[in-house]
C-alpha atoms as a PDB file:
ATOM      1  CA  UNK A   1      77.097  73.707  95.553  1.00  0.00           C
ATOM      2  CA  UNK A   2      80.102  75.766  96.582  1.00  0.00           C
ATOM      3  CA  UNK A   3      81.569  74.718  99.876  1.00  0.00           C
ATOM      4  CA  UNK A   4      82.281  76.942 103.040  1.00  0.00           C
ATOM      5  CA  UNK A   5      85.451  78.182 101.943  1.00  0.00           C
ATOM      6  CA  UNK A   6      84.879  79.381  98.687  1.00  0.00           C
ATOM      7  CA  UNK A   7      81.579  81.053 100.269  1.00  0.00           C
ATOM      8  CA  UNK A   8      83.635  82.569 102.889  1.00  0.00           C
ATOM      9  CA  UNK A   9      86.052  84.085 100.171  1.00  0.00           C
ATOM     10  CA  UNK A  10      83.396  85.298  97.864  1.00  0.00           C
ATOM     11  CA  UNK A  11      82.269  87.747 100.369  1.00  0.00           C
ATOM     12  CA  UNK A  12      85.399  88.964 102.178  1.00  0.00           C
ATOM     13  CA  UNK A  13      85.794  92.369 102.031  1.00  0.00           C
ATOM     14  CA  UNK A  14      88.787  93.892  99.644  1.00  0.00           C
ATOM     15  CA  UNK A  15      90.838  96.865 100.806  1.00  0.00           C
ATOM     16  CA  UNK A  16      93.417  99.011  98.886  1.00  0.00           C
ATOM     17  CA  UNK A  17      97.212  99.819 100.255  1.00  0.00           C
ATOM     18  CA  UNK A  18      98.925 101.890  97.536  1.00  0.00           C
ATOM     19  CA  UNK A  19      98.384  99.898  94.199  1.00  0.00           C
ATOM     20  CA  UNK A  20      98.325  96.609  96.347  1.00  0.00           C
ATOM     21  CA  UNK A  21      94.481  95.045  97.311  1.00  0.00           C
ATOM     22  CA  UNK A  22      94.102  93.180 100.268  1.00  0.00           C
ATOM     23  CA  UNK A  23      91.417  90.575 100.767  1.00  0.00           C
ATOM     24  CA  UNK A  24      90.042  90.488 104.427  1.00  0.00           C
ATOM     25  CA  UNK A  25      89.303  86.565 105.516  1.00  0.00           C
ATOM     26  CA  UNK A  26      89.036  84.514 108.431  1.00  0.00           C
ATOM     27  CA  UNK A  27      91.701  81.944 107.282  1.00  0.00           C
ATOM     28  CA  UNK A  28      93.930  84.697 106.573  1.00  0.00           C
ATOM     29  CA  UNK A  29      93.448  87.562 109.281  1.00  0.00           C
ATOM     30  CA  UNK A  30      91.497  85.826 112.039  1.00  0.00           C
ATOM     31  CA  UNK A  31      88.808  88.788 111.514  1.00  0.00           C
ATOM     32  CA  UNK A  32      85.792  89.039 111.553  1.00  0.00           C
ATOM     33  CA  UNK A  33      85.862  85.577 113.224  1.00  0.00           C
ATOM     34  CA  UNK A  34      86.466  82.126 112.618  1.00  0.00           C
ATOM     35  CA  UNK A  35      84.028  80.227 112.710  1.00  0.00           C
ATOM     36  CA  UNK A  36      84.219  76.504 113.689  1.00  0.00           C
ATOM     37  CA  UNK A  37      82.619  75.478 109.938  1.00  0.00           C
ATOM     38  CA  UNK A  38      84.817  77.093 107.819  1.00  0.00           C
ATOM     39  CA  UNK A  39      87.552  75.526 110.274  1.00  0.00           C
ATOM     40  CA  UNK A  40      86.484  72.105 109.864  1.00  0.00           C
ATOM     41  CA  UNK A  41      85.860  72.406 105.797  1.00  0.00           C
ATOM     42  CA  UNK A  42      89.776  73.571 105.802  1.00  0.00           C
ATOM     43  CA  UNK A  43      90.525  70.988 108.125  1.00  0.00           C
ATOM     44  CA  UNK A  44      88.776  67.953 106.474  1.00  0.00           C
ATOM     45  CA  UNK A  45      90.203  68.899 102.610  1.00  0.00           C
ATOM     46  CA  UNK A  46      93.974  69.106 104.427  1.00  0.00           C
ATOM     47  CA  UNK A  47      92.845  65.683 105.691  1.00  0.00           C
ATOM     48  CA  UNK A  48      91.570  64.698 102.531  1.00  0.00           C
ATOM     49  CA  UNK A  49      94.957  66.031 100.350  1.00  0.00           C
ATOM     50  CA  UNK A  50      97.826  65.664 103.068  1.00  0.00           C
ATOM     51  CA  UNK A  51     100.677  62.464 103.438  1.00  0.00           C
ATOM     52  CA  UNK A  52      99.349  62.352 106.773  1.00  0.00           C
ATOM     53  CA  UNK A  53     102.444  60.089 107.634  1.00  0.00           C
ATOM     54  CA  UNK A  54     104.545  62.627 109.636  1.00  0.00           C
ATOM     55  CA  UNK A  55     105.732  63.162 113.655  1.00  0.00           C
ATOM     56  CA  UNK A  56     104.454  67.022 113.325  1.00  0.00           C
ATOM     57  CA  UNK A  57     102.730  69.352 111.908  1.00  0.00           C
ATOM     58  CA  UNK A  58     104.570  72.645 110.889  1.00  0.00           C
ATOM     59  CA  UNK A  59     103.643  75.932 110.758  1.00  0.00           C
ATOM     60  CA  UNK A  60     104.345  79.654 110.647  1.00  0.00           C
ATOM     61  CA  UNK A  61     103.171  82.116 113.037  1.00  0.00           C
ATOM     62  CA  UNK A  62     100.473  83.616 113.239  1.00  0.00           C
ATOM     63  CA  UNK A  63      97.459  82.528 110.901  1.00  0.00           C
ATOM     64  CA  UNK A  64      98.968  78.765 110.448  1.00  0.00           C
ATOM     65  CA  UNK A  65      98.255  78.539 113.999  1.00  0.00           C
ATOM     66  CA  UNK A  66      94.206  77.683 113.887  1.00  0.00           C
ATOM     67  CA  UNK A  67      94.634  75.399 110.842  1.00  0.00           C
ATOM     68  CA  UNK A  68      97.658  73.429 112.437  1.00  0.00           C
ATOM     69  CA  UNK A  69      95.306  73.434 115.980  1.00  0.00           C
ATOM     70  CA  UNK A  70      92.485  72.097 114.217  1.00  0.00           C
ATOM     71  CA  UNK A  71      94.278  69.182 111.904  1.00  0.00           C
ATOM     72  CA  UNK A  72      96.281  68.279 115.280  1.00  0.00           C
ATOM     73  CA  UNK A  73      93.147  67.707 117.182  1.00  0.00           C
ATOM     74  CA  UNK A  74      91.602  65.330 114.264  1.00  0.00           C
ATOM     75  CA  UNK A  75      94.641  63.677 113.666  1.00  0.00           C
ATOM     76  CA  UNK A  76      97.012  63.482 116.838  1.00  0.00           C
ATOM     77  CA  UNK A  77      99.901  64.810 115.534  1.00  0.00           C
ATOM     78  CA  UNK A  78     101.731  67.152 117.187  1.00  0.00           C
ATOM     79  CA  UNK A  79     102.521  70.288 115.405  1.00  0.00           C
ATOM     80  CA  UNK A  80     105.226  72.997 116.189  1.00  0.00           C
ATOM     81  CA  UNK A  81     105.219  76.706 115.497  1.00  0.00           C
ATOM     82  CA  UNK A  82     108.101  78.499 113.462  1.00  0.00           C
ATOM     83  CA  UNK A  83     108.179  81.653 115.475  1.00  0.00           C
ATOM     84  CA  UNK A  84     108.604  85.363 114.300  1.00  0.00           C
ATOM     85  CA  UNK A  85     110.975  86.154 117.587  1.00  0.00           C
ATOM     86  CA  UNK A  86     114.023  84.681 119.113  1.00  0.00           C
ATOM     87  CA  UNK A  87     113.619  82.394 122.325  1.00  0.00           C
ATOM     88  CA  UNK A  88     117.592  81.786 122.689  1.00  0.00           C
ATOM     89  CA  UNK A  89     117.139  78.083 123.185  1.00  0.00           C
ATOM     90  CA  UNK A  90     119.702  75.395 122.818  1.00  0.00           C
ATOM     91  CA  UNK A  91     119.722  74.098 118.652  1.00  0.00           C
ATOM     92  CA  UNK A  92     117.862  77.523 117.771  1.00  0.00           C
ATOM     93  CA  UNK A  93     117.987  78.052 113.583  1.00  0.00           C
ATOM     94  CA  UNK A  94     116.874  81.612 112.122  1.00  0.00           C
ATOM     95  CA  UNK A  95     115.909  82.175 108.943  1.00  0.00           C
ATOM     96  CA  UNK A  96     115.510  85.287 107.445  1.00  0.00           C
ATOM     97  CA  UNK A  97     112.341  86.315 104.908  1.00  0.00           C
ATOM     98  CA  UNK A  98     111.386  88.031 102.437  1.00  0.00           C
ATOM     99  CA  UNK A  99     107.690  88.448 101.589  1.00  0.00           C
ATOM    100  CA  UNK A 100     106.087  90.573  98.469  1.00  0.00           C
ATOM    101  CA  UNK A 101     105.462  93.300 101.540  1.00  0.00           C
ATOM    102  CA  UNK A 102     107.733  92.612 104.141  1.00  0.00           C
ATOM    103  CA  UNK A 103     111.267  91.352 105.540  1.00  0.00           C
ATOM    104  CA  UNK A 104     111.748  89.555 108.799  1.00  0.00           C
ATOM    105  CA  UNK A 105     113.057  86.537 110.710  1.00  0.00           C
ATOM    106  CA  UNK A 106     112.018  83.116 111.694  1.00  0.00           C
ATOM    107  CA  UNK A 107     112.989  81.073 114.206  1.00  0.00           C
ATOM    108  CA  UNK A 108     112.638  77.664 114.638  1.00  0.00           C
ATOM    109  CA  UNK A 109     112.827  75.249 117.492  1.00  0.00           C
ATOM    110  CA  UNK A 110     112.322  72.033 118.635  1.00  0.00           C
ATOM    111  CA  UNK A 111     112.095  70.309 115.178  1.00  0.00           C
ATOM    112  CA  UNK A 112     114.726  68.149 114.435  1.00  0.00           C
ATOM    113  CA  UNK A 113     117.335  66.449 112.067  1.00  0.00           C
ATOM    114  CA  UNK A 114     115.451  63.137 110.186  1.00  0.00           C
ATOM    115  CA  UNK A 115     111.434  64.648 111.508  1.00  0.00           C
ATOM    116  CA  UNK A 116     108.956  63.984 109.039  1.00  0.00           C
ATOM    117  CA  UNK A 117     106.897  66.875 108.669  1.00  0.00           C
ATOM    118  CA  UNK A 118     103.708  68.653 106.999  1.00  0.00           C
ATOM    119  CA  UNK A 119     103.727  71.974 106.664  1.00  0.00           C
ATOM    120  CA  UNK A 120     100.567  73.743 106.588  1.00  0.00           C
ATOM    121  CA  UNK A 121      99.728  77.707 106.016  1.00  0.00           C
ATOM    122  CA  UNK A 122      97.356  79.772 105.002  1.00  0.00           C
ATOM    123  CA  UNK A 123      97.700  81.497 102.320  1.00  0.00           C
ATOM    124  CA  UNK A 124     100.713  81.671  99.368  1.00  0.00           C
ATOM    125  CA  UNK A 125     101.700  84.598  97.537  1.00  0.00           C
ATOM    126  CA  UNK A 126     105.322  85.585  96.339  1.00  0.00           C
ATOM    127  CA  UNK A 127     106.235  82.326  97.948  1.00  0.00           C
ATOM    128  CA  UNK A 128     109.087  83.654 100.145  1.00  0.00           C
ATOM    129  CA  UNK A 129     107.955  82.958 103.859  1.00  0.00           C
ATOM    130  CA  UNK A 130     107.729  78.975 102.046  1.00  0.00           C
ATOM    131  CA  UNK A 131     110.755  79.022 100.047  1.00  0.00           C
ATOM    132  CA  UNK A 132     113.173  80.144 103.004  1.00  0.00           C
ATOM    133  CA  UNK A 133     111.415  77.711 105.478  1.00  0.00           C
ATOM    134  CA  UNK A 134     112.219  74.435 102.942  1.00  0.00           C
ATOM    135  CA  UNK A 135     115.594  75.694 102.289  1.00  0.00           C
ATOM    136  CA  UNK A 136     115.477  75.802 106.187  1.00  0.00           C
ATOM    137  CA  UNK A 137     114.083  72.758 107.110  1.00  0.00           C
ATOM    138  CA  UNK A 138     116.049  70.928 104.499  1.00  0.00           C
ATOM    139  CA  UNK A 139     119.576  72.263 105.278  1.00  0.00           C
ATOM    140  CA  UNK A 140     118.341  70.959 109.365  1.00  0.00           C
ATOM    141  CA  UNK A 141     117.744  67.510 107.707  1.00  0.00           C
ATOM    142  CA  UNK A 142     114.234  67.461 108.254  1.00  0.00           C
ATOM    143  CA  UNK A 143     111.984  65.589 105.590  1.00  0.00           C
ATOM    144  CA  UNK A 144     109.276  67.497 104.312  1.00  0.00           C
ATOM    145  CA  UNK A 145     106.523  64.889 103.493  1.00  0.00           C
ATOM    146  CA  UNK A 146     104.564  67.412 102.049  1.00  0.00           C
ATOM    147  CA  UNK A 147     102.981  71.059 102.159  1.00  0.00           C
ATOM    148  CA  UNK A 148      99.166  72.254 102.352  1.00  0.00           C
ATOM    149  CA  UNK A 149      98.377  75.928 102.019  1.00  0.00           C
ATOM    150  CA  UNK A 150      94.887  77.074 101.811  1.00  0.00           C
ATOM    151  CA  UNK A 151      94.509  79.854  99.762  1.00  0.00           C
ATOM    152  CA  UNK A 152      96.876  80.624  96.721  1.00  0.00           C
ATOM    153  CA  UNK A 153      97.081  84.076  95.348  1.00  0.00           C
ATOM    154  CA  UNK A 154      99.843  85.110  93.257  1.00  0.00           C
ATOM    155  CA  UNK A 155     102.608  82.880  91.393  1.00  0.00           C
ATOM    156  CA  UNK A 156     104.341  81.629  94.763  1.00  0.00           C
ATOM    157  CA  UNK A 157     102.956  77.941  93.891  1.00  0.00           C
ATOM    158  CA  UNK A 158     103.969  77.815  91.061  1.00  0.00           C
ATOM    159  CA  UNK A 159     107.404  79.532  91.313  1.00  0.00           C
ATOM    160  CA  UNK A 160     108.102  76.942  94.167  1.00  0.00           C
ATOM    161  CA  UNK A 161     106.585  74.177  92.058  1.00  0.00           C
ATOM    162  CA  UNK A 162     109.236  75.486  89.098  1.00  0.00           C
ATOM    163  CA  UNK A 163     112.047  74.749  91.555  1.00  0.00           C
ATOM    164  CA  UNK A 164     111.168  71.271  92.554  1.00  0.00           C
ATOM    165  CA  UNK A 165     108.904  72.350  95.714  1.00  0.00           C
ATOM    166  CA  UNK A 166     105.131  70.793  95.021  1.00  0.00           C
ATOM    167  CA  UNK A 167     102.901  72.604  97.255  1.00  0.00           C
ATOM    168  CA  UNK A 168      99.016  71.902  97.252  1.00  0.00           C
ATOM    169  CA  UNK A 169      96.593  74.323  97.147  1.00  0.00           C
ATOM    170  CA  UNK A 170      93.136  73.773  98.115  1.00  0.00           C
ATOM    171  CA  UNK A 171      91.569  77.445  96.128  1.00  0.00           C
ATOM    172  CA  UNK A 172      93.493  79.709  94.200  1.00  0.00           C
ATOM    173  CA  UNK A 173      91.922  83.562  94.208  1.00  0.00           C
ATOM    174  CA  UNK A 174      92.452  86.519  91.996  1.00  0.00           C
ATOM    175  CA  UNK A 175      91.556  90.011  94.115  1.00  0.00           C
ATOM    176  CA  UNK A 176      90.027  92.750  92.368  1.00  0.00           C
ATOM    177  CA  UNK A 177      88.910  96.203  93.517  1.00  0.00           C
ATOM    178  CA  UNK A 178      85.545  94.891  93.756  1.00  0.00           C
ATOM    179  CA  UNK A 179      86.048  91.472  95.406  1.00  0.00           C
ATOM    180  CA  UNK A 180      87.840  88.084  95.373  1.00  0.00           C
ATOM    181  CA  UNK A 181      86.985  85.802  92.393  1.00  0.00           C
ATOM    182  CA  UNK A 182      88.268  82.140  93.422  1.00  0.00           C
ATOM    183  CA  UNK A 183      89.561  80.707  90.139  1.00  0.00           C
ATOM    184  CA  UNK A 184      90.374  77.250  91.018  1.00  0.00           C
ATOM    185  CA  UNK A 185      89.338  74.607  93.469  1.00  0.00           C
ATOM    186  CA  UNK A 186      91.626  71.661  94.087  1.00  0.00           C
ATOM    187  CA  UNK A 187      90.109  68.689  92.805  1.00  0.00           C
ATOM    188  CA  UNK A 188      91.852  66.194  95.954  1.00  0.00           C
ATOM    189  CA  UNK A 189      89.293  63.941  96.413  1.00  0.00           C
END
């Protein structure tokens, strides 16, 4: 029986931006909703895949937000929020992305030298937004225990993975005009 997630995916609606298809989902947009299930089914197979051995939880604004919520209210551990705008505070470090659709900058505060940290996002494409945040993280001297992203789509995994970054995906998706086919559910368990 497929789970909530993969559920949720097979019906999210599938939009067209030049010769680039978006998928439309909760876990990814925040829209239509998010509801509390599909929350906790993310939630519990982070749980059930993560080094839960960390001080924080990591994330990057905005859609890591709800999953890095939810897994710090099951689990206790804090979690902090790489932002997309500067606040100026003391020990500050920006990063600058590249995405397959977009170039910006992260900041990041509060996290520091020798944390032990999960990252958690929601979805993985080209890879970039992950890829500059390790390089990040790492040159700060913070330990990156491990990293959970929900949905894969595109060879950003598996680049990463190809440069000695191992990050877990719970599904992996293929979009096409006519919907989103998941191709691969993490076996974690």
């Amino acid at each position: 029986m497929p789970e909530i997630l993969e559920k949720s995916l097979s019906i999210a609606p599938v939009i067209q931006r030049g010769e680039y298809f978006y998928f439309i989902h909760p876990i990814a947009d925040g829209i239509p909703l998010i509801e509390p299930e599909l929350l906790e089914d993310v939630t519990k197979r982070i749980m059930n895949v993560a080094d839960m051995n960390v001080d924080r939880i990591v994330t990057v604004e905005a859609m890591g937000i709800p999953i890095a919520t939810a897994l710090s209210l099951k689990t206790r551990i804090p979690y902090s929020v790489i932002r997309k705008r500067r606040y100026c505070l003391e020990g500050e470090v920006k990063l600058s992305q590249s995405t397959g659709y977009s170039k910006s900058e992260l900041y990041i505060n509060g996290i520091e030298k020798g944390d032990r940290v999960l990252i958690v996002d929601d979805v993985i494409s080209t890879g970039g937004t992950m890829d500059v945040l390790v390089k990040g993280l790492q040159e700060m001297g913070v330990e990156i225990v491990d990293i959970v992203v929900v949905i894969g789509r595109g060879d950003g995994a598996s680049r990463l993975s190809a440069e000695g970054v191992k990050v877990k995906v719970l599904v992996t998706i293929d979009v096409k005009p006519d919907g989103v086919i998941v191709t691969e559910v993490a076996d974690w368990e």
